[in-house]
C-alpha atoms as a PDB file:
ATOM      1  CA  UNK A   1     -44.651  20.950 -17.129  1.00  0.00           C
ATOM      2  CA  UNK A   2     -43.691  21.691 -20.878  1.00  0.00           C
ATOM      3  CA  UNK A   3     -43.470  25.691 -19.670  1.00  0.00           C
ATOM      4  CA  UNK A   4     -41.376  25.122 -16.891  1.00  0.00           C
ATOM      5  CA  UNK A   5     -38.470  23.123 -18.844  1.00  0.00           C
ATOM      6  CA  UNK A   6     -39.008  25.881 -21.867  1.00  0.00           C
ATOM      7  CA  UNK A   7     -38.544  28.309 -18.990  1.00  0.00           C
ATOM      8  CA  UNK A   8     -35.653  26.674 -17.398  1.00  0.00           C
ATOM      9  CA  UNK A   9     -33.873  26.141 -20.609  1.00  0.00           C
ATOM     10  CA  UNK A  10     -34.107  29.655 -21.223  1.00  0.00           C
ATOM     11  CA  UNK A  11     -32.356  30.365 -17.782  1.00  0.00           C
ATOM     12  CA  UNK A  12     -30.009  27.984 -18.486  1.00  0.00           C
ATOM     13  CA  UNK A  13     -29.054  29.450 -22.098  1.00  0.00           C
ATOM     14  CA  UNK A  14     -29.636  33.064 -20.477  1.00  0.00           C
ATOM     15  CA  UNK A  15     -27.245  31.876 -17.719  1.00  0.00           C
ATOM     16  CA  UNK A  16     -24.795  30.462 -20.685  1.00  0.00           C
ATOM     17  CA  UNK A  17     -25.189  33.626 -22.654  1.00  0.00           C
ATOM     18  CA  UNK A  18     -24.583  35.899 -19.945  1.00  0.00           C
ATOM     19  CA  UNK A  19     -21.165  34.305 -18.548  1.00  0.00           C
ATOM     20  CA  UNK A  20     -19.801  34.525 -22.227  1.00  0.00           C
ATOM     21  CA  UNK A  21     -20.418  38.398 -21.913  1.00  0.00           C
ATOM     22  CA  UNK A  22     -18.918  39.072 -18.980  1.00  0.00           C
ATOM     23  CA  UNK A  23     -15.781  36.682 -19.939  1.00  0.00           C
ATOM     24  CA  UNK A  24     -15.336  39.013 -22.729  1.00  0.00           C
ATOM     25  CA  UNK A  25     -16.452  42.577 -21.471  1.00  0.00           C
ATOM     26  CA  UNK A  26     -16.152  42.193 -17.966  1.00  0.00           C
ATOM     27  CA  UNK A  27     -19.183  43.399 -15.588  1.00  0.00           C
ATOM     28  CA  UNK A  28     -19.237  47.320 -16.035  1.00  0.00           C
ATOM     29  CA  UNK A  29     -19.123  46.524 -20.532  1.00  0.00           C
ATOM     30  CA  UNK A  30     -21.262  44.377 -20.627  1.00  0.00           C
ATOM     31  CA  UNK A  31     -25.047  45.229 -21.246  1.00  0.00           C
ATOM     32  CA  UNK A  32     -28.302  43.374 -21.283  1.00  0.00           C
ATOM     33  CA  UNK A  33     -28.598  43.863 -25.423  1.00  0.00           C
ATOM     34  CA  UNK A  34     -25.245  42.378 -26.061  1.00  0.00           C
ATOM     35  CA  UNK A  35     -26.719  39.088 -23.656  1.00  0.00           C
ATOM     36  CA  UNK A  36     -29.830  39.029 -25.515  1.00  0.00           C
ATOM     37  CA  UNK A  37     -28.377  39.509 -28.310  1.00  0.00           C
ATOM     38  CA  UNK A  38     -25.983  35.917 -27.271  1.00  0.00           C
ATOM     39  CA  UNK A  39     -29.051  33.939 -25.787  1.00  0.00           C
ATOM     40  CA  UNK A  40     -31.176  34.922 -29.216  1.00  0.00           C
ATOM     41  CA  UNK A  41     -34.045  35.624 -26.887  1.00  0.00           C
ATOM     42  CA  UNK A  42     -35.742  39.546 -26.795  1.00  0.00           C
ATOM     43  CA  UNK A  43     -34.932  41.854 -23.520  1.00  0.00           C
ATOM     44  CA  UNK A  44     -37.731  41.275 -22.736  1.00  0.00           C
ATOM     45  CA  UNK A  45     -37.781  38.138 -22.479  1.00  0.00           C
ATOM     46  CA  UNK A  46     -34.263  38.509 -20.355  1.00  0.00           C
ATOM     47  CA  UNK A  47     -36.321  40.878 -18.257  1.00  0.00           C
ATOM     48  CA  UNK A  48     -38.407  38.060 -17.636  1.00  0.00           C
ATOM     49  CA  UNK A  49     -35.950  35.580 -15.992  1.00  0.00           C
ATOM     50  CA  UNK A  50     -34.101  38.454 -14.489  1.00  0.00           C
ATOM     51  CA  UNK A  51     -35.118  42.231 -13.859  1.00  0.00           C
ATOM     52  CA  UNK A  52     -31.455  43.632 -14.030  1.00  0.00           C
ATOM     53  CA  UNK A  53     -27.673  43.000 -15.040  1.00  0.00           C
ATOM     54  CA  UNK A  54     -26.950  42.224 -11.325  1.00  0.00           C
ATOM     55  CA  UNK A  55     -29.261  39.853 -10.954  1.00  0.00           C
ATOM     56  CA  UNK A  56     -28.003  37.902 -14.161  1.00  0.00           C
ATOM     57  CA  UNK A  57     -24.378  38.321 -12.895  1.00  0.00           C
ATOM     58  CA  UNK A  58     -25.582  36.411  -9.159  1.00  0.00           C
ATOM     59  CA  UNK A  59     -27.131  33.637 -11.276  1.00  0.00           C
ATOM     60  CA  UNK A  60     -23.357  33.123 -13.050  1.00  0.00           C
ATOM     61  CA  UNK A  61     -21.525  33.299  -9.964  1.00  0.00           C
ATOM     62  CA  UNK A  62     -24.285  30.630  -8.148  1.00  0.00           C
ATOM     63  CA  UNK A  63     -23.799  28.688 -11.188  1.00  0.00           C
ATOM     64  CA  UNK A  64     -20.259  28.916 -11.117  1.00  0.00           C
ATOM     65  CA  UNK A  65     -19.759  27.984  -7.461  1.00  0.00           C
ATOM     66  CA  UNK A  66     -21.866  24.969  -8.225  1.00  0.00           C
ATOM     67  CA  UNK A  67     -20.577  23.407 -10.962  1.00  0.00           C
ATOM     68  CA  UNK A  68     -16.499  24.130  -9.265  1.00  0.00           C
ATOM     69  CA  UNK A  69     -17.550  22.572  -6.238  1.00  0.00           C
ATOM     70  CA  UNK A  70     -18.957  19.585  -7.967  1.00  0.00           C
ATOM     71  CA  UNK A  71     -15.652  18.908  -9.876  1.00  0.00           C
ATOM     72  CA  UNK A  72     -13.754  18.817  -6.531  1.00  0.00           C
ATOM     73  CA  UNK A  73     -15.715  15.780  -5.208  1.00  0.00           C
ATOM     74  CA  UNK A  74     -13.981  13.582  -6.888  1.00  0.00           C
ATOM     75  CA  UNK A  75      -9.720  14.545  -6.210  1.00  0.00           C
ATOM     76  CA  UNK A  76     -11.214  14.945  -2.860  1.00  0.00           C
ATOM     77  CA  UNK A  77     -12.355  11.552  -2.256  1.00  0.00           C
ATOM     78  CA  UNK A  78      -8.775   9.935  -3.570  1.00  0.00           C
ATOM     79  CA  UNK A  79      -6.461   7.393  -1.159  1.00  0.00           C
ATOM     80  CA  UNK A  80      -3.525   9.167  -1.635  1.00  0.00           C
ATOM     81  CA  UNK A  81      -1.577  11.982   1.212  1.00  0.00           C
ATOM     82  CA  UNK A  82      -3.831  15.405   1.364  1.00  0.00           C
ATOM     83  CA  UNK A  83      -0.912  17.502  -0.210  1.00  0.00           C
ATOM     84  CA  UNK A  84      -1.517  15.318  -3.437  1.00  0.00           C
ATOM     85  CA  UNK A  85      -5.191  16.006  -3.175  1.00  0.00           C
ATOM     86  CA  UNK A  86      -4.662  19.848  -3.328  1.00  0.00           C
ATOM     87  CA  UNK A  87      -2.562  19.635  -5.911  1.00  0.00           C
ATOM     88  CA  UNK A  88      -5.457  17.605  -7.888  1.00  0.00           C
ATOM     89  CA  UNK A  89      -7.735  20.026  -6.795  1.00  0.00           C
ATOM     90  CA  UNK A  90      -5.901  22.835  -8.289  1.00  0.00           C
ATOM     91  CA  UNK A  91      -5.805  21.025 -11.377  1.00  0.00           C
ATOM     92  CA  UNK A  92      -9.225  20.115 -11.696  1.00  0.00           C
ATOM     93  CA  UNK A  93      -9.762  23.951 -10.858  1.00  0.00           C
ATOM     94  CA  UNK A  94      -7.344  25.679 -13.551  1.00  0.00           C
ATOM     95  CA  UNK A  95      -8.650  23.558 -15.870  1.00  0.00           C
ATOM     96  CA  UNK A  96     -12.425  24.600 -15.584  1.00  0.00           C
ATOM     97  CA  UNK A  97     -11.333  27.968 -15.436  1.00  0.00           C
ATOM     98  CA  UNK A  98      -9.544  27.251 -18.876  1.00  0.00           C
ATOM     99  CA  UNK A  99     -12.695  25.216 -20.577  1.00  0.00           C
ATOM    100  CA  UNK A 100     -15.651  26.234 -18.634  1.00  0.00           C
ATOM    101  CA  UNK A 101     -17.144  29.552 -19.386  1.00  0.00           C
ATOM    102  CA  UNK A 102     -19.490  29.785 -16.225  1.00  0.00           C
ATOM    103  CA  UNK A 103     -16.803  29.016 -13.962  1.00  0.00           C
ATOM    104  CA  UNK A 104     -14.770  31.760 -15.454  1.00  0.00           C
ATOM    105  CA  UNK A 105     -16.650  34.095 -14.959  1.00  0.00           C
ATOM    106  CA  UNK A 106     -18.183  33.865 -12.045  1.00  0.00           C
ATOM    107  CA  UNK A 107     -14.521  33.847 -10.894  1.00  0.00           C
ATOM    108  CA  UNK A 108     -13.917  37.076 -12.925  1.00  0.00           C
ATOM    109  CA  UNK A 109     -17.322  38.826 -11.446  1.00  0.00           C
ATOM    110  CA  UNK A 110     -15.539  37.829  -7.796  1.00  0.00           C
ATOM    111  CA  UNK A 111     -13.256  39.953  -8.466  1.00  0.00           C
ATOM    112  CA  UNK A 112     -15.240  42.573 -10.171  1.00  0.00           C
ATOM    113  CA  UNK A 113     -18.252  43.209  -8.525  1.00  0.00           C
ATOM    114  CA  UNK A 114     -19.258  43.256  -4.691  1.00  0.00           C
ATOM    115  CA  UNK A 115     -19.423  40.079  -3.219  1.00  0.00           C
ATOM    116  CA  UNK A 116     -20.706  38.848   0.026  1.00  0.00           C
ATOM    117  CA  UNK A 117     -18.969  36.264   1.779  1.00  0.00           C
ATOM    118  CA  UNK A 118     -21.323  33.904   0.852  1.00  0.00           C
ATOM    119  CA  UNK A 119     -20.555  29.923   0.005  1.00  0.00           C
ATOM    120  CA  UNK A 120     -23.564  29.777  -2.634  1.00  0.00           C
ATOM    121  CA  UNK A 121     -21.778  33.018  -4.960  1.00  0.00           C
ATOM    122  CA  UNK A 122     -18.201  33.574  -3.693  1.00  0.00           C
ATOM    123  CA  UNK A 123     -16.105  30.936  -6.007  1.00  0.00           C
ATOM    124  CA  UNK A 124     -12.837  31.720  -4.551  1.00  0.00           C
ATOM    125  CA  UNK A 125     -13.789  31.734  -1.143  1.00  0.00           C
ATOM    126  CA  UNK A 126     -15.380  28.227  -1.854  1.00  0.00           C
ATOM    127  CA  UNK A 127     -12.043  27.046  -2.760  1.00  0.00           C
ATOM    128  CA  UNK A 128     -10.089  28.645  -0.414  1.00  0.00           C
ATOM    129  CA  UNK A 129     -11.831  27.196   2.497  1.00  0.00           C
ATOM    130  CA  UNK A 130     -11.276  23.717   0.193  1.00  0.00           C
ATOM    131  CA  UNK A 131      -7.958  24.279  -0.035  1.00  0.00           C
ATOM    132  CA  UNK A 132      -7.155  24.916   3.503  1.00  0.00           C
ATOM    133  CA  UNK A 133      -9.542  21.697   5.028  1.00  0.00           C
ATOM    134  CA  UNK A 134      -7.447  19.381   2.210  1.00  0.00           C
ATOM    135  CA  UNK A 135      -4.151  21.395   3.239  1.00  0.00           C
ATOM    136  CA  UNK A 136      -4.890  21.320   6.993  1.00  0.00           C
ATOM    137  CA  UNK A 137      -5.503  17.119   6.379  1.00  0.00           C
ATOM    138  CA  UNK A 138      -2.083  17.213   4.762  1.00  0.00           C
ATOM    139  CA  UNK A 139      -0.317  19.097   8.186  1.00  0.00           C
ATOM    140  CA  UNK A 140      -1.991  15.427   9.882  1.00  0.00           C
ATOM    141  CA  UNK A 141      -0.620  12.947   7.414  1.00  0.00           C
ATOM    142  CA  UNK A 142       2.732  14.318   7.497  1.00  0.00           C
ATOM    143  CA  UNK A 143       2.279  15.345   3.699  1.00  0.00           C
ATOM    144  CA  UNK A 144       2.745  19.235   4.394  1.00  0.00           C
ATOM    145  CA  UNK A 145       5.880  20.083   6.173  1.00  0.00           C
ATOM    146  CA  UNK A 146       5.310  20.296  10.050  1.00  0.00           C
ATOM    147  CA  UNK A 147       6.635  24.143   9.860  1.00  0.00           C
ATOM    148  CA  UNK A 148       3.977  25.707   6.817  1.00  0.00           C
ATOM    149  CA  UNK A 149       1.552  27.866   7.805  1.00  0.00           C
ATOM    150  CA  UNK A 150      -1.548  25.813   6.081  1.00  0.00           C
ATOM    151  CA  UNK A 151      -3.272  29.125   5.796  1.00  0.00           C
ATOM    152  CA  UNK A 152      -0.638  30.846   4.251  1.00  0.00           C
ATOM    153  CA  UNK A 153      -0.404  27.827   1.669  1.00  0.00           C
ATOM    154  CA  UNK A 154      -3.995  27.636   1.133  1.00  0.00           C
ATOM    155  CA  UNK A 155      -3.607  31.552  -0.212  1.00  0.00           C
ATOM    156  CA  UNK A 156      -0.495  30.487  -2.227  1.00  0.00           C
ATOM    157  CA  UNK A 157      -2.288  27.574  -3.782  1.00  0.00           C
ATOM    158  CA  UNK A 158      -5.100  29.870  -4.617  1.00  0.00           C
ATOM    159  CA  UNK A 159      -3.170  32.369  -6.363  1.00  0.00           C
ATOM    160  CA  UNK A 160      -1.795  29.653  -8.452  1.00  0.00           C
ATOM    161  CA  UNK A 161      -5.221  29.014  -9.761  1.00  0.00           C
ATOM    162  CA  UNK A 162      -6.216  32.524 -10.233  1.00  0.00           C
ATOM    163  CA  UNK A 163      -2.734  33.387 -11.565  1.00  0.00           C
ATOM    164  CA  UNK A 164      -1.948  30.609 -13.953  1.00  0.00           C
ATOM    165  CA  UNK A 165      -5.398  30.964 -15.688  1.00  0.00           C
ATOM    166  CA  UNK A 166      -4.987  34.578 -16.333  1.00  0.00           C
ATOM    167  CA  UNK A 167      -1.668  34.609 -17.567  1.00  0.00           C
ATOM    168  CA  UNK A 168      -2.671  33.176 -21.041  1.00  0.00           C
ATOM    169  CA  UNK A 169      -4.795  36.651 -21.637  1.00  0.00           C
ATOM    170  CA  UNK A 170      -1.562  38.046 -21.771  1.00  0.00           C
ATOM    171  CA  UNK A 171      -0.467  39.089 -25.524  1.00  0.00           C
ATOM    172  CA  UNK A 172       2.451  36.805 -26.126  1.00  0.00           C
ATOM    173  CA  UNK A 173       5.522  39.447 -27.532  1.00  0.00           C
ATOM    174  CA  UNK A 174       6.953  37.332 -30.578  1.00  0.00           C
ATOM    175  CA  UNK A 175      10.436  38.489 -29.794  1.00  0.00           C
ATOM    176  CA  UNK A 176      10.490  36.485 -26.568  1.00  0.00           C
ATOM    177  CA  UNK A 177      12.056  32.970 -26.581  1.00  0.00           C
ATOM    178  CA  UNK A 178       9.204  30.028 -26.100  1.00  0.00           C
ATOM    179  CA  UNK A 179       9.410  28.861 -22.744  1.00  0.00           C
ATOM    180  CA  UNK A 180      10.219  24.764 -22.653  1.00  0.00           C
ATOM    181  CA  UNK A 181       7.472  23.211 -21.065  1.00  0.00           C
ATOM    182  CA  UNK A 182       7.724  20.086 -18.322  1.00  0.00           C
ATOM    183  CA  UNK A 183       5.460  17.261 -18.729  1.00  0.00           C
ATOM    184  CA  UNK A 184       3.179  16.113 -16.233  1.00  0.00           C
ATOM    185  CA  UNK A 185       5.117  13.247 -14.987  1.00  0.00           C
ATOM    186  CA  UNK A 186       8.342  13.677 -13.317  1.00  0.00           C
ATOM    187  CA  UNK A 187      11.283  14.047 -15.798  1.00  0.00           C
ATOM    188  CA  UNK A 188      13.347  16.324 -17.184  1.00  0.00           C
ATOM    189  CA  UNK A 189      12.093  19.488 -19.438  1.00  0.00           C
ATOM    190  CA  UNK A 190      11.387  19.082 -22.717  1.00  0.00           C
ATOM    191  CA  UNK A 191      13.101  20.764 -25.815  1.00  0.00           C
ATOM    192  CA  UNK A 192      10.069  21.698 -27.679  1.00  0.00           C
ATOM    193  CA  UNK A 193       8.913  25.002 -27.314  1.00  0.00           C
ATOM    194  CA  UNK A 194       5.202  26.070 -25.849  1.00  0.00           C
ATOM    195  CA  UNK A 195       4.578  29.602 -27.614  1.00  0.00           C
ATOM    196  CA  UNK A 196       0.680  29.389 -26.348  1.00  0.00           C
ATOM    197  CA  UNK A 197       1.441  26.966 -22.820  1.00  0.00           C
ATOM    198  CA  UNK A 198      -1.656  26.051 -20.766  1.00  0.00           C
ATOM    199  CA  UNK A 199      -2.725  26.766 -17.345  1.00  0.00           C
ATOM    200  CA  UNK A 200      -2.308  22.953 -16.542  1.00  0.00           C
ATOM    201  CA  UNK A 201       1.368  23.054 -17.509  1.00  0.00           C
ATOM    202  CA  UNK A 202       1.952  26.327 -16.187  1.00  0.00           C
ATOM    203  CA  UNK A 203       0.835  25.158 -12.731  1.00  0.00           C
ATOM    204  CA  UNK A 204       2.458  21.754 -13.141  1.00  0.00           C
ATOM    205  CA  UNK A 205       6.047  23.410 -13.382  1.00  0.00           C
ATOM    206  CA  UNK A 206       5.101  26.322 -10.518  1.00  0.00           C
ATOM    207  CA  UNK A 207       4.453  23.250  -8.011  1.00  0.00           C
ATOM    208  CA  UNK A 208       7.359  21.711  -9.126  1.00  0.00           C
ATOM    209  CA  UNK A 209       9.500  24.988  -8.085  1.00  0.00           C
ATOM    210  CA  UNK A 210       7.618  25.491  -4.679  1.00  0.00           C
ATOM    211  CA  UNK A 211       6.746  21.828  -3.627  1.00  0.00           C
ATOM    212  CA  UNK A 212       9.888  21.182  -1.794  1.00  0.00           C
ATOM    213  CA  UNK A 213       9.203  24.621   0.813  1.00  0.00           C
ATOM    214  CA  UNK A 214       5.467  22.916   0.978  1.00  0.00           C
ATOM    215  CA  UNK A 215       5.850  19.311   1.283  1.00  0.00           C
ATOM    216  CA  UNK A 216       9.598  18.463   0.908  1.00  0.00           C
ATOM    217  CA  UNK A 217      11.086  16.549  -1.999  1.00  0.00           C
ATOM    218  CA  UNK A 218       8.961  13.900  -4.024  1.00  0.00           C
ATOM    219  CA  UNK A 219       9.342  10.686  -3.473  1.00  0.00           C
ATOM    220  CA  UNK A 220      11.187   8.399  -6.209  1.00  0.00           C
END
């Protein structure tokens, strides 16, 4: 019993290890030294746990898939219209991809690496198919406007994710103005500037632009 939880906190710090790599590097730079080298552990004790770079890269984007679709449970389960739910969802999404190092890459080896259609590894396809159930529940409840095409949204929501989370990778060019930045409750902008501006409020004033084409005006 001792071995196995040495074993599987190993994986887990392999697992850790690895998805800071390939954050940084990306799949083709990273290598299995520069991982060991993270986790503190020999190759060959990587070797061990997992017999090549591929096989470590699955691992993050199973992990990955798991932990994202546990923090959608809960928006998922709120009383409130469907359209409000996606927007929670997308929330709860950018902001793992901004804190959570397993869930970013795994989203970055998505896009990097082959990936099969496959629920357990595929991270955006997970919440893309989320995305379009909560969006399709919004077409019922009146919440999404009778004339969107959910799956069109559902794509549009996703790139928001995707998009607002990679965005701050982006060297900021000092000469440019700060943008002013909207706080999360309705209101007008703010007059302080944001030179480094999050995902969160990034995506809060995007769905502010494009929530009237989506779901009409918000209620006062």
């Amino acid at each position: 019993m001792v071995r196995q939880e040495r074993a599987e906190r190993t994986r887990r710090n392999l697992i850790r290890a690895a998805s800071t790599v390939f954050d940084q590097s990306g799949y083709e730079r990273a290598t299995l030294s520069a991982i060991s080298k993270r986790a503190q552990i020999t190759k060959g004790a990587l070797s061990f746990h997992f017999a090549a770079k591929s096989d470590l890269a699955r691992a993050v984007q199973a992990e990955a898939c798991v932990t994202s679709g546990a923090a959608l449970v809960e928006p998922a389960r709120r009383e409130t219209p469907a359209f409000e739910i996606a927007t929670a969802m997308a929330h709860t999404l950018v902001g793992l991809l901004e804190t959570d190092v397993v869930v970013r890459a795994g989203a970055r080896l998505t896009q990097e690496i082959r990936t099969p259609e496959d629920p357990t590894l595929h991270c955006h396809l997970n919440w893309l198919v989320a995305m379009h159930g909560t969006l399709h529940r919004a077409r019922s409840d009146g919440s999404l406007l009778p004339d969107v095409d959910v799956r069109a949204a559902s794509f549009l929501m996703l790139s928001l994710i995707t998009g607002t989370t990679t965005l701050p990778r982006l060297p900021t060019d000092p000469a440019s103005p700060p943008l002013p930045h909207p706080q999360r409750s309705p209101g007008p902008y703010t007059d302080s500037p944001s030179p480094r501006e999050t995902g969160d409020l990034r995506l809060t004033r995007t769905l502010r632009l494009i929530r009237p084409a989506l779901s009409g005006p918000p209620t006062r």
